[in-house]
C-alpha atoms as a PDB file:
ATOM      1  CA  UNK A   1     111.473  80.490  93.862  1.00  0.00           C
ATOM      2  CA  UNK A   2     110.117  83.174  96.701  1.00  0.00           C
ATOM      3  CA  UNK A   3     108.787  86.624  95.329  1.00  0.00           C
ATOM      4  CA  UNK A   4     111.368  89.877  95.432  1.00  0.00           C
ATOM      5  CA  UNK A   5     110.347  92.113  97.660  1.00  0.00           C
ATOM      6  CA  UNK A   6     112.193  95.405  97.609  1.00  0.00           C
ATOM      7  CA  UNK A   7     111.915  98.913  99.292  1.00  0.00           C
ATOM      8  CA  UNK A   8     112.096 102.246  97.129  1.00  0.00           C
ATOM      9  CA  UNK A   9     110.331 106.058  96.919  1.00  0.00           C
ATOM     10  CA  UNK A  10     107.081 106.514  95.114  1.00  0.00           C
ATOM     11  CA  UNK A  11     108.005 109.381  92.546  1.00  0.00           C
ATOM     12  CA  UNK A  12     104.556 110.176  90.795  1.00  0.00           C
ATOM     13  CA  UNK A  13     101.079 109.046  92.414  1.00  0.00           C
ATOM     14  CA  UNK A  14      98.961 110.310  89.093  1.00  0.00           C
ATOM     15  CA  UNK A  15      97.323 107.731  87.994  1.00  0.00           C
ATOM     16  CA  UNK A  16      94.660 105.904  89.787  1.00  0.00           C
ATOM     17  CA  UNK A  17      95.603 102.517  91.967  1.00  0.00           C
ATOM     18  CA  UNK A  18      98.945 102.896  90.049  1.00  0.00           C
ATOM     19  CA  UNK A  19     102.278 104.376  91.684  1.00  0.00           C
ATOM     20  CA  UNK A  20     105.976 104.640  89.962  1.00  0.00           C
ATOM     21  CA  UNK A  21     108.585 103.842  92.327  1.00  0.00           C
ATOM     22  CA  UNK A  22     111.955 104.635  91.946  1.00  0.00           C
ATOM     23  CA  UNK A  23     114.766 102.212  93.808  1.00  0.00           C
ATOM     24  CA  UNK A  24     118.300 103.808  94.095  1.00  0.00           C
ATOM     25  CA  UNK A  25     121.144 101.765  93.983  1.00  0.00           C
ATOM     26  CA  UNK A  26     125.159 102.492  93.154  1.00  0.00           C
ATOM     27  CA  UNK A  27     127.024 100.092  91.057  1.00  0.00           C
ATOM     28  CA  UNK A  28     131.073 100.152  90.873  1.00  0.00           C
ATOM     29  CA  UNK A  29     132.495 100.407  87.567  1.00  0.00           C
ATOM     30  CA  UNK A  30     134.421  97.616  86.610  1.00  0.00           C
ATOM     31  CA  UNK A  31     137.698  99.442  85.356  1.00  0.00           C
ATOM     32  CA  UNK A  32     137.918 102.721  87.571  1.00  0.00           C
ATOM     33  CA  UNK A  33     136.343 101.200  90.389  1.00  0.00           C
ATOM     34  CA  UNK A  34     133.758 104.524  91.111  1.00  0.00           C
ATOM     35  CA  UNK A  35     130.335 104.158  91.961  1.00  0.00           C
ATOM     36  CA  UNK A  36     128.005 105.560  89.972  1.00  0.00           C
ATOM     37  CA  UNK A  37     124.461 106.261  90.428  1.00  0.00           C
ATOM     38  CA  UNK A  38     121.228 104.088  89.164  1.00  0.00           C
ATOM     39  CA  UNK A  39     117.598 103.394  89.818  1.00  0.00           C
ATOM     40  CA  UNK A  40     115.041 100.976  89.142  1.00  0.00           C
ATOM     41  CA  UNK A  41     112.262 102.484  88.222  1.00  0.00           C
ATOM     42  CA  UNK A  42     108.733  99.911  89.378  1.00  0.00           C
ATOM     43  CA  UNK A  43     105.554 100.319  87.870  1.00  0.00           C
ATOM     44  CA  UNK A  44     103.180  99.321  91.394  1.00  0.00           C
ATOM     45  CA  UNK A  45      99.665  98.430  91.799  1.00  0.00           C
ATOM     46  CA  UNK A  46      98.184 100.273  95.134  1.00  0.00           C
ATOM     47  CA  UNK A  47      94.450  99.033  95.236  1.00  0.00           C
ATOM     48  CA  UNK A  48      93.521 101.728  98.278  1.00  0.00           C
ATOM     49  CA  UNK A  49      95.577 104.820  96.703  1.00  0.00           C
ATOM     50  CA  UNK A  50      97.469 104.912 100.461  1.00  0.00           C
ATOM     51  CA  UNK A  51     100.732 106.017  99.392  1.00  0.00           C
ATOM     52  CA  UNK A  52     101.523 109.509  98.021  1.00  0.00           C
ATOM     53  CA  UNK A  53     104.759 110.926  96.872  1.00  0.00           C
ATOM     54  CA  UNK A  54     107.711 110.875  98.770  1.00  0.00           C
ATOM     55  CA  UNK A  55     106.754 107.783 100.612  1.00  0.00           C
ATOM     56  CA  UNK A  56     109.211 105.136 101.562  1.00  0.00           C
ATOM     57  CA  UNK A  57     107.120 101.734 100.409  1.00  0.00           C
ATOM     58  CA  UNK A  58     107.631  98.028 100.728  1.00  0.00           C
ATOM     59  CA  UNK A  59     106.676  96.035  96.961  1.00  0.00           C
ATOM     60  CA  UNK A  60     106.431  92.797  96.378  1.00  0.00           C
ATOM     61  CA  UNK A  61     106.139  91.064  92.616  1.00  0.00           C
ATOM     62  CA  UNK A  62     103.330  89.922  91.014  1.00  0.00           C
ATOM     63  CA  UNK A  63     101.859  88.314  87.676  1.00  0.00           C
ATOM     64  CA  UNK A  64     101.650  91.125  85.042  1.00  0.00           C
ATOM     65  CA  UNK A  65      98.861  93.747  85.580  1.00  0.00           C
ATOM     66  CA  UNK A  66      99.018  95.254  82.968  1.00  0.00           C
ATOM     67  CA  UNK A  67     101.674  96.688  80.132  1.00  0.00           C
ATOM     68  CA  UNK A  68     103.752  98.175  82.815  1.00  0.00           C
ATOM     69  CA  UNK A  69     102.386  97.047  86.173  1.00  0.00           C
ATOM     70  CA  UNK A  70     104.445  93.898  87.491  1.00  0.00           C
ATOM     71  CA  UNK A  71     104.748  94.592  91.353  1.00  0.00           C
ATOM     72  CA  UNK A  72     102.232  95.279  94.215  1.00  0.00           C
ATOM     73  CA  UNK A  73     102.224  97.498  96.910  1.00  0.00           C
ATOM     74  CA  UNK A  74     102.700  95.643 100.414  1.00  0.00           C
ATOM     75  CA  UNK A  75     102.781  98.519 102.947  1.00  0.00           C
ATOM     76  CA  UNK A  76     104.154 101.883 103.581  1.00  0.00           C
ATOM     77  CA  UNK A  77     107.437 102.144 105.800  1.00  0.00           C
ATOM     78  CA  UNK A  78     107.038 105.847 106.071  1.00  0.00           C
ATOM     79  CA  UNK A  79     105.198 108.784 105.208  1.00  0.00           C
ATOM     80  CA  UNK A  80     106.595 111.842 103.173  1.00  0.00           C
ATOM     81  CA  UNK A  81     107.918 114.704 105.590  1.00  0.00           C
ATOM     82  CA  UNK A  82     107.387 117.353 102.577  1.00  0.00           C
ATOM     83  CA  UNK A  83     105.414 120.231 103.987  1.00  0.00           C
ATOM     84  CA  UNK A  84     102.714 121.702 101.530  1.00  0.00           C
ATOM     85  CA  UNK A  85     103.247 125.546 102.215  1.00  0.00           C
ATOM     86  CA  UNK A  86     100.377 126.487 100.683  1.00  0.00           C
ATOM     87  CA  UNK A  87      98.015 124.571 102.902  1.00  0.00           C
ATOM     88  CA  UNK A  88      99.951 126.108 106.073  1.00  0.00           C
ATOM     89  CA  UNK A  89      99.233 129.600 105.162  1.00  0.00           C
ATOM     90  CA  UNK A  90      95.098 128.690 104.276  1.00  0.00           C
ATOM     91  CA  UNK A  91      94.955 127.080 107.674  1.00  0.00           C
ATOM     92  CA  UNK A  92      97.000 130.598 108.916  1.00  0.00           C
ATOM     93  CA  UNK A  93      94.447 132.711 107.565  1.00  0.00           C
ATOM     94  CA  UNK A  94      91.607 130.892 109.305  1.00  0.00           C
ATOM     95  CA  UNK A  95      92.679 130.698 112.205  1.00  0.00           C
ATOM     96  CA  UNK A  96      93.435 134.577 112.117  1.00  0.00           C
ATOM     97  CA  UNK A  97      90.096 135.099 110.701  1.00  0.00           C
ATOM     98  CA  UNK A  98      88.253 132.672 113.471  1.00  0.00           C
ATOM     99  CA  UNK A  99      90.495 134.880 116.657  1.00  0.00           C
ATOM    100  CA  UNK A 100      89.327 138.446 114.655  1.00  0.00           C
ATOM    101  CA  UNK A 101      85.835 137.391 114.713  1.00  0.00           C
ATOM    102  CA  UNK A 102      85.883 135.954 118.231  1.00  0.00           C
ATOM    103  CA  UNK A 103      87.422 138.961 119.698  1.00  0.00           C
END
């Protein structure tokens, strides 16, 4: 039988060559016929640390890791868009600081 391979978010990137990834799905109730919301939530082995949160990844399953661990990480679709404001304004001030020196 061929390995799952599914595609979900990485929602904490903590732990060291370990990544949770969440996979949404929405499920129809069988009486009142409404979707509802779910997820999956993966426990992923990333040996090179390469994805961070917010990434859209590719996993594929595996033998058990360990307690939790039973997929591995087979490549990043995308990279997180989320902008880290505080590293804007530090680069801001240097570049301010580098022009006010210069001139």
């Amino acid at each position: 039988m061929p390995k799952k391979q599914l595609i979900g978010v990485v929602t904490s990137d903590k732990m060291d060559k370990s990544r949770r990834v969440e996979i949404d799905r929405l499920v129809k109730h069988p009486k009142y016929g409404k979707y509802i919301k779910g997820r999956t939530v993966c426990h992923v082995h990333d040996e090179s640390n390469e994805s961070k949160i917010g990434d859209t990844v590719e996993i594929i399953e595996c033998p058990p890791r360990s307690k939790l661990k039973r997929w591995d990480l087979m490549r990043v679709i995308s990279k997180s868009r989320q902008v880290d404001i505080a590293a804007m304004r530090t680069a801001a001030k240097q570049v301010d600081a580098e022009a006010s020196t210069e001139g």
